[in-house]
N, C-alpha and C. Protein backbone atom coordinates (compact mmCIF):
# COMPACT_ATOMS: atom_id res chain seq x y z
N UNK A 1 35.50 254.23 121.59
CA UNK A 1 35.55 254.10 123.02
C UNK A 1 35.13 252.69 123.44
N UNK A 2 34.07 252.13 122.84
CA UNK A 2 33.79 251.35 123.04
C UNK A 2 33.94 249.73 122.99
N UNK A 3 34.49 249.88 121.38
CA UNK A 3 35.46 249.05 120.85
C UNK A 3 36.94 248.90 121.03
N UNK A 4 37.77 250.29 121.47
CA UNK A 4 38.77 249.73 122.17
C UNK A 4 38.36 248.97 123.61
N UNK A 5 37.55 249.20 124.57
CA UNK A 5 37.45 248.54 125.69
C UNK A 5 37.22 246.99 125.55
N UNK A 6 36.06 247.08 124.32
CA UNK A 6 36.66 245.40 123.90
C UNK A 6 37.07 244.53 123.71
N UNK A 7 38.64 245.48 122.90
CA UNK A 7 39.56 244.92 122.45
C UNK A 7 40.94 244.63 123.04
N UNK A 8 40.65 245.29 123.88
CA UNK A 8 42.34 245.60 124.50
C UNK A 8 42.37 244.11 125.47
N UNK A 9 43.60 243.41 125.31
CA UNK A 9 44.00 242.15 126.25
C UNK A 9 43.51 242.27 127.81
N UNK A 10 42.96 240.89 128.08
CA UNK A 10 42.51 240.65 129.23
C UNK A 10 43.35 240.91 130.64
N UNK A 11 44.46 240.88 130.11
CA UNK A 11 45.49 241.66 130.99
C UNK A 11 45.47 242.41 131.59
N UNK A 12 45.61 243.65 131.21
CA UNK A 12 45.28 244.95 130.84
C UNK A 12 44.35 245.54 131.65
N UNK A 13 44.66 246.91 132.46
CA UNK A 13 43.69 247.23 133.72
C UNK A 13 43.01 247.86 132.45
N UNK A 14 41.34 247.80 132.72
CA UNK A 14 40.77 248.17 132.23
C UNK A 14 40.07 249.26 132.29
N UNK A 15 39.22 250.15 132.30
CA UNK A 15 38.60 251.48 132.75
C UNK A 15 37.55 251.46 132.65
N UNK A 16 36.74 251.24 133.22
CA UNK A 16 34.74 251.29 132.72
C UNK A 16 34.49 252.56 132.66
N UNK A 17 34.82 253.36 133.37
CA UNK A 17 34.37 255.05 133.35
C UNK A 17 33.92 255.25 132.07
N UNK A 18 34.86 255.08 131.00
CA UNK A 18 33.88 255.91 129.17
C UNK A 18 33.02 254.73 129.27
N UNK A 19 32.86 253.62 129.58
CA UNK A 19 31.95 252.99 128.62
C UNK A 19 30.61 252.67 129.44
N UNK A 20 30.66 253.52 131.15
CA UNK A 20 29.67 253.81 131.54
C UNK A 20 29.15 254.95 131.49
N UNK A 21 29.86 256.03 130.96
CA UNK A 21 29.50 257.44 130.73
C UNK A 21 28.71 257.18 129.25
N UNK A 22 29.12 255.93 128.42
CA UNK A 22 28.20 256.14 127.21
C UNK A 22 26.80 255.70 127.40
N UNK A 23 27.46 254.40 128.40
CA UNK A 23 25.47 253.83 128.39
C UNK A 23 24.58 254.53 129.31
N UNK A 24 25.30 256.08 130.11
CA UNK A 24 24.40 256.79 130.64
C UNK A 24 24.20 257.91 130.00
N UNK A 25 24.75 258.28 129.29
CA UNK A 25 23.99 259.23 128.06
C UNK A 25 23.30 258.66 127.18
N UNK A 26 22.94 257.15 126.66
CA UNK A 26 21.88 256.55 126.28
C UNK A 26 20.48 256.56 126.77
N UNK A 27 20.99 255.99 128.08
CA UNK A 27 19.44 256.13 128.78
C UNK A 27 19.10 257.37 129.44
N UNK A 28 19.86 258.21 129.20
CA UNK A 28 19.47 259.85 129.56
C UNK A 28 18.78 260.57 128.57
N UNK A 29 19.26 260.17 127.10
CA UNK A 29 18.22 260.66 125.85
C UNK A 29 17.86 259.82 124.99
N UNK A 30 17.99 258.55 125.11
CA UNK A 30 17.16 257.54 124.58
C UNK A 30 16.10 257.53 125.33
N UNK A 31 14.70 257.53 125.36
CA UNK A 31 13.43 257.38 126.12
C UNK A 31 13.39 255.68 126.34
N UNK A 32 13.83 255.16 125.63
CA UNK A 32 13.84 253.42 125.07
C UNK A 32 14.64 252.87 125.96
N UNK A 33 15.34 253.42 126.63
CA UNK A 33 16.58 252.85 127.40
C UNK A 33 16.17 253.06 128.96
N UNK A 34 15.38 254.21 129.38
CA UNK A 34 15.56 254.77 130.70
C UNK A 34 14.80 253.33 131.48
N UNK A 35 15.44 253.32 132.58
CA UNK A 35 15.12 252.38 133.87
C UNK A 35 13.74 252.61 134.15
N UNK A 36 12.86 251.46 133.95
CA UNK A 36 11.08 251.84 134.78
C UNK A 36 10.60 252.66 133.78
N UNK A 37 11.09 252.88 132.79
CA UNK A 37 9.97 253.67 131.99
C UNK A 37 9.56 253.38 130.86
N UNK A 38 8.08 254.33 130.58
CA UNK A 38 7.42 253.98 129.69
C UNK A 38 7.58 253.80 128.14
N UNK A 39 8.45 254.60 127.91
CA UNK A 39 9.03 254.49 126.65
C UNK A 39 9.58 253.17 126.51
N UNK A 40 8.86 252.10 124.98
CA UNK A 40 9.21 251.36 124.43
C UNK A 40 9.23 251.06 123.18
N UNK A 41 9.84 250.50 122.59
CA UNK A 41 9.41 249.90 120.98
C UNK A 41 8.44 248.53 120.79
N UNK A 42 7.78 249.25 120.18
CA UNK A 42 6.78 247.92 119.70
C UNK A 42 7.03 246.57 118.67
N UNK A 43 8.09 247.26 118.01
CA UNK A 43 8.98 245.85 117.68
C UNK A 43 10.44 246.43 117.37
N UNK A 44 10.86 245.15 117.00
CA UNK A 44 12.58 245.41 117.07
C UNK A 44 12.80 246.33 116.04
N UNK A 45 12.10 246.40 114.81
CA UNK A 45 13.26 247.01 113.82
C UNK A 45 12.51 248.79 114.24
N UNK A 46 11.78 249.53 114.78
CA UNK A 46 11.80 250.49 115.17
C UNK A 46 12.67 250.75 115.92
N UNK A 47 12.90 249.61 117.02
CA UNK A 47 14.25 250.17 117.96
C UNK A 47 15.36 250.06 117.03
N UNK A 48 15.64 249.59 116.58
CA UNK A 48 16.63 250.01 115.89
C UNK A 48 16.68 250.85 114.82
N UNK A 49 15.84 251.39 114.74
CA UNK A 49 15.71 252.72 113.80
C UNK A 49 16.03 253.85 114.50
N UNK A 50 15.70 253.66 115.70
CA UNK A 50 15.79 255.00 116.85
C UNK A 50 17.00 254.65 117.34
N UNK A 51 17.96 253.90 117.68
CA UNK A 51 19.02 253.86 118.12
C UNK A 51 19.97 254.26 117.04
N UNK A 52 19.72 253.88 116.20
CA UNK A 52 20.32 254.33 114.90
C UNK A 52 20.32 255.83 115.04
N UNK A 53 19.28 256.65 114.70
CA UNK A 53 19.06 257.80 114.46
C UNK A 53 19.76 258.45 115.77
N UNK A 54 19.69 258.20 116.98
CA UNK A 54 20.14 258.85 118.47
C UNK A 54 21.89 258.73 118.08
N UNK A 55 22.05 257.79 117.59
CA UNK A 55 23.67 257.77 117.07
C UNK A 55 24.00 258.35 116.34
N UNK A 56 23.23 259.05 115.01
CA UNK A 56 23.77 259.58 113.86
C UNK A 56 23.43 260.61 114.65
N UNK A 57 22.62 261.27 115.23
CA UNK A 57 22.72 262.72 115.97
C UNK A 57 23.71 262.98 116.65
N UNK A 58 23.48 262.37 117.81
CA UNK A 58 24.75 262.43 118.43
C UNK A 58 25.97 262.04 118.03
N UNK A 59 26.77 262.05 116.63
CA UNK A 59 27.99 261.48 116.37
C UNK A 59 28.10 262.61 115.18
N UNK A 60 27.22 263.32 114.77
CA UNK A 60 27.39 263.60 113.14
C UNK A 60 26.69 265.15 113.29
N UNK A 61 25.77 265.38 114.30
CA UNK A 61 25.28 266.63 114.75
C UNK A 61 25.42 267.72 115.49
N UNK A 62 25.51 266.77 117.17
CA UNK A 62 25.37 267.20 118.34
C UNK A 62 26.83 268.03 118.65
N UNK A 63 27.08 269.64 118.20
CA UNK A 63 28.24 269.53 118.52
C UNK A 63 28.59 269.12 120.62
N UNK A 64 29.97 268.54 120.50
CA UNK A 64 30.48 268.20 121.85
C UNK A 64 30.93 269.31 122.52
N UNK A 65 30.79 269.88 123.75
CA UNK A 65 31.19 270.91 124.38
C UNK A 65 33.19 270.71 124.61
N UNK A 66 33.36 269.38 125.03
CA UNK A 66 35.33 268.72 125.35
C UNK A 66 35.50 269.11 124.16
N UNK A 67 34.83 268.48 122.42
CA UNK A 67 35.46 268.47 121.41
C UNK A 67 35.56 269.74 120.98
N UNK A 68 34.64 270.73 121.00
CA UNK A 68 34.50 271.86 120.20
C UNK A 68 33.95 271.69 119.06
N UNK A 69 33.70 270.33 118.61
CA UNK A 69 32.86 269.63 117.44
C UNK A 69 32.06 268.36 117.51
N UNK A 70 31.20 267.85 116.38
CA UNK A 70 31.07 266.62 116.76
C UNK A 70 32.14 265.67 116.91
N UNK A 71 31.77 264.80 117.21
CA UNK A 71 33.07 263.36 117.00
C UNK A 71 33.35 263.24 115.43
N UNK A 72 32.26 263.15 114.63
CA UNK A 72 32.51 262.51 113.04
C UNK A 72 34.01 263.57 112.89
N UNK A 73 33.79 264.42 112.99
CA UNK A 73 34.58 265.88 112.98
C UNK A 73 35.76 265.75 113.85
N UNK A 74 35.75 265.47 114.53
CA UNK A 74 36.76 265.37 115.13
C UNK A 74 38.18 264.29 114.63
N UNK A 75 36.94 262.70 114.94
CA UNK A 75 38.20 261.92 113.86
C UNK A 75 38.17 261.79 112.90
N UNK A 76 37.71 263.16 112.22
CA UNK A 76 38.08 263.13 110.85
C UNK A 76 37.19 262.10 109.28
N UNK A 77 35.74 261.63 110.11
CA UNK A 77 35.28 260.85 108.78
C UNK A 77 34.42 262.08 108.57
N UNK A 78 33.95 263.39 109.01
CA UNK A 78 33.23 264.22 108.20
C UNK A 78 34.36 265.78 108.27
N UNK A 79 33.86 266.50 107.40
CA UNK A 79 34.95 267.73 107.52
C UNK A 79 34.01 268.62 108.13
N UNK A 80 32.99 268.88 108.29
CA UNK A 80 31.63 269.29 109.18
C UNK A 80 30.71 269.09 109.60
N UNK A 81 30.24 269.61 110.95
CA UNK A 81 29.04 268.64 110.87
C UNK A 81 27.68 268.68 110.61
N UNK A 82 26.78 267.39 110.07
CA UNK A 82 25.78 267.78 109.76
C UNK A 82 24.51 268.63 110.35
N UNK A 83 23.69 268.82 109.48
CA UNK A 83 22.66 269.72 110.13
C UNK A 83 21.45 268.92 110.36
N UNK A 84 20.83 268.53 110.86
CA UNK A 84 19.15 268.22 111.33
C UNK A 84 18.71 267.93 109.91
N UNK A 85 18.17 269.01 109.17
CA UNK A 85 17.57 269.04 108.06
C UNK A 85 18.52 267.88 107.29
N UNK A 86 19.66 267.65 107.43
CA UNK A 86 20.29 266.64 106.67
C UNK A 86 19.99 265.46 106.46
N UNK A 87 20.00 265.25 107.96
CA UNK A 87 19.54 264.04 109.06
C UNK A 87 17.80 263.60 108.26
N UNK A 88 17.06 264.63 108.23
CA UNK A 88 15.31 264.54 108.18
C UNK A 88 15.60 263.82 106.87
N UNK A 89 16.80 264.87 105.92
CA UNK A 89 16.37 264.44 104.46
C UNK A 89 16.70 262.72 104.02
N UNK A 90 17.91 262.43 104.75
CA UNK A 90 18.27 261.40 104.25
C UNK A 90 17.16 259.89 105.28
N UNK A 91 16.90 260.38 106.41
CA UNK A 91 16.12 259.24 106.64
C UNK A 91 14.35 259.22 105.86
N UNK A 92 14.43 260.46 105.47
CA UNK A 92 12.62 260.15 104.72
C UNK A 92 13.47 259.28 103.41
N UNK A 93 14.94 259.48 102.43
CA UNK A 93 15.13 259.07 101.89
C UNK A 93 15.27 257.16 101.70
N UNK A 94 15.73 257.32 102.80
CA UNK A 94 15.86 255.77 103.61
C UNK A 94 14.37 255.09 103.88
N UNK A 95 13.59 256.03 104.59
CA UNK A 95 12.02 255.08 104.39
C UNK A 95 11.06 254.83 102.72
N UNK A 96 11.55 256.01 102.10
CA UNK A 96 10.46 256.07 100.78
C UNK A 96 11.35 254.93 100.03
N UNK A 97 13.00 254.28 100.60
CA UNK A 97 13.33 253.72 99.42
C UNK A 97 12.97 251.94 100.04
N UNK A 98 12.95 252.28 101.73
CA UNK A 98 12.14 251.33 102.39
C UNK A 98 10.78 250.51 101.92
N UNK A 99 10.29 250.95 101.43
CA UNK A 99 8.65 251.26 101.38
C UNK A 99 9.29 250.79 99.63
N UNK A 100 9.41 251.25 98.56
CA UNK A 100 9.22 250.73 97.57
C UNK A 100 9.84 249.71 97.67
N UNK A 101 10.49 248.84 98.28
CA UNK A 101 11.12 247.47 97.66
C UNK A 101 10.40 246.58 98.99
């Protein structure tokens, strides 16, 4: 969604509607994002750990009510979608392999 709006020639009527419907479901369940509030990161690479993670949920988890699935699922880079516990396992995997190197 986002990357076609990027991409498409300057020409070209453009549509903001999806790509303001995304950055308001960001700051609707990102705490990190909302306007005036307290929620912040104390340094960068946490925020980007949490933006990360709010994306792999929402892209790989969250089923979509329009889709009937997640997105991964939908275009086809997962054949189902993941579960939470998936999600937990592979990011403790990602910090313990963090942490040794």
């Amino acid at each position: 969604m986002v990357l076609q709006f990027l991409t498409e020639p300057i020409g070209q009527s453009r549509k903001s509607a999806p790509i303001e419907r995304a950055f308001l479901t960001v700051r609707q369940e990102l705490k990190r994002f909302q306007r005036k509030g307290l929620g912040y990161s104390k340094d960068l690479e946490t925020h980007k750990l949490a933006v990360a993670l709010h994306f792999g949920v929402y892209n790989f988890v969250r089923q979509h009510h329009t889709l009937g699935t997640t997105p991964a699922v939908a275009s086809g880079l997962e054949e189902k979608p993941w579960s939470l516990e998936q999600v937990v396992e592979m990011t403790t995997n990602y910090m313990l392999r963090k942490i040794k190197h």
